[in-house]
Protein backbone atom coordinates (compact mmCIF):
# COMPACT_ATOMS: atom_id res chain seq x y z
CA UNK A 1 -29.32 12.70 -51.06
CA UNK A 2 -29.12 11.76 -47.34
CA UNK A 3 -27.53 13.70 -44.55
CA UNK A 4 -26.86 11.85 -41.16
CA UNK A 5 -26.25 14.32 -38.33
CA UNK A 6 -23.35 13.48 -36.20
CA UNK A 7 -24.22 14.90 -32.50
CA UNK A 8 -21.12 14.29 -30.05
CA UNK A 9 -21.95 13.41 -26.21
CA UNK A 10 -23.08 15.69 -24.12
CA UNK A 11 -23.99 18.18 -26.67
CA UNK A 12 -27.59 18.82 -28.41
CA UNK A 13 -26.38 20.28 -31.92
CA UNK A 14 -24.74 18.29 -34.78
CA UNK A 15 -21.31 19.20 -35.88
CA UNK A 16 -21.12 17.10 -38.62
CA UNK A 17 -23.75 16.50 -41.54
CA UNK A 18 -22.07 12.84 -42.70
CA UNK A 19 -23.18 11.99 -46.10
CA UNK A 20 -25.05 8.76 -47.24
CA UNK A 21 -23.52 6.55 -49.74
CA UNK A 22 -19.96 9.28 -50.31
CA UNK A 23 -17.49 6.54 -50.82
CA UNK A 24 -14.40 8.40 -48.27
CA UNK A 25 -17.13 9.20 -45.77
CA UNK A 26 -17.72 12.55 -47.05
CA UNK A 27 -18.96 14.78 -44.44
CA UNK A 28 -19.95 18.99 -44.08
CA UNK A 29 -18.78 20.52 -40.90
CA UNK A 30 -17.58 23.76 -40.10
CA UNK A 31 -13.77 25.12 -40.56
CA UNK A 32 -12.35 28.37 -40.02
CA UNK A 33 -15.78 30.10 -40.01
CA UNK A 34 -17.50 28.69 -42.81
CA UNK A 35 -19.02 25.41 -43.49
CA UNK A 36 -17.20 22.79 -45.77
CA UNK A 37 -17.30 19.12 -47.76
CA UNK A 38 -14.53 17.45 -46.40
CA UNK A 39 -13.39 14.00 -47.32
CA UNK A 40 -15.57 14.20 -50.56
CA UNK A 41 -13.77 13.76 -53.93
CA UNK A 42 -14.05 16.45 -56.69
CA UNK A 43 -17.23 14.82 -58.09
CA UNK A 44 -18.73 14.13 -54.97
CA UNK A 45 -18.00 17.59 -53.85
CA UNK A 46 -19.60 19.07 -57.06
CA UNK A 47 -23.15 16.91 -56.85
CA UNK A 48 -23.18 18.18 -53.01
CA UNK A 49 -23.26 21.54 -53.40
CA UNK A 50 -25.44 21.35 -57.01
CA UNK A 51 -27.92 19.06 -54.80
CA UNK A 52 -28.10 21.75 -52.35
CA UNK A 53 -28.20 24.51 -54.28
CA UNK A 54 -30.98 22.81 -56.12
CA UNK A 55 -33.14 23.30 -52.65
CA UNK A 56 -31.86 26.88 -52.29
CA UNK A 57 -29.19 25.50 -49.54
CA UNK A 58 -25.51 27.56 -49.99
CA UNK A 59 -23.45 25.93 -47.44
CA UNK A 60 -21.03 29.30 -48.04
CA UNK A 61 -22.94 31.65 -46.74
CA UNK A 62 -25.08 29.84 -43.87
CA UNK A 63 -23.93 28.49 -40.73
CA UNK A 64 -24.05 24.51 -39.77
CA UNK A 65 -26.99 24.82 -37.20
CA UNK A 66 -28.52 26.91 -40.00
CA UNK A 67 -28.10 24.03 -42.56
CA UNK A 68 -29.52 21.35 -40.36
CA UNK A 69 -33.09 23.32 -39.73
CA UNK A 70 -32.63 24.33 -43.76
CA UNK A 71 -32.48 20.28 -44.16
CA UNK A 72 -35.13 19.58 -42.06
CA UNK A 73 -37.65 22.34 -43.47
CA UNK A 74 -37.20 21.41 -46.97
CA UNK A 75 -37.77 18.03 -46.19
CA UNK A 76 -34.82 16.58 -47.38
CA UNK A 77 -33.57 13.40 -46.27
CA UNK A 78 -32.29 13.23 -42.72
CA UNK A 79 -31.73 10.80 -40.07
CA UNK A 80 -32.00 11.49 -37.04
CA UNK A 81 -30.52 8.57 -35.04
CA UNK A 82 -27.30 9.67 -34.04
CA UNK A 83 -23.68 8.02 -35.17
CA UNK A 84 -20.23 6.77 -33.63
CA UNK A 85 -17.33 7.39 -35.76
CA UNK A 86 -16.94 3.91 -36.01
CA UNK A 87 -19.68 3.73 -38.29
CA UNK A 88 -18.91 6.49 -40.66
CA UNK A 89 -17.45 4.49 -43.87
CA UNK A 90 -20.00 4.44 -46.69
CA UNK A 91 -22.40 6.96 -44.71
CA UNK A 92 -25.58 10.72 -49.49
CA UNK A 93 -27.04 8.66 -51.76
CA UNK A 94 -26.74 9.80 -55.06
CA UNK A 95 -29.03 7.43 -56.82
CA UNK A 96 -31.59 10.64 -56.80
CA UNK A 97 -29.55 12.81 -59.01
């Protein structure tokens, strides 16, 4: 699975962990306190969270700058190069579950 940070101008932390391959542009950001999978359908949303939990990674209990260095010390599959929102469509590749 591949997460691509989304870091807006003129700040130096991601807000958005976009997902690689989701077919809606499934994304994890953080709402009303806690972190969620938005724009993910049910399935999607299901190997997310198993794929994370599978590298000890709750997204409902940890908070979004927490889940980037998570992602980065387990060695999962980041990039780093930044996106536009124009880019987003068919950004995690699921050909490793």
């Amino acid at each position: 699975m591949k997460f691509r940070p989304w870091i807006p101008k003129n700040t130096t932390q991601p807000i958005r962990f976009y997902i690689e391959g989701s077919t809606n542009g499934a994304f994890i950001s953080k709402k009303a306190g806690s972190l969620k999978i938005s724009n993910s359908t049910a399935d999607e949303d299901l190997k997310i969270r198993s794929f994370l939990l599978s590298h000890q990674i709750d997204i409902d209990i940890i908070e979004l700058k927490e889940l980037g260095e998570k992602i980065s010390t387990k060695e999962l599959s980041v990039f780093s190069m930044p996106i536009s929102l124009t880019r987003v469509l068919n950004v995690v590749d699921f050909k490793g579950l």
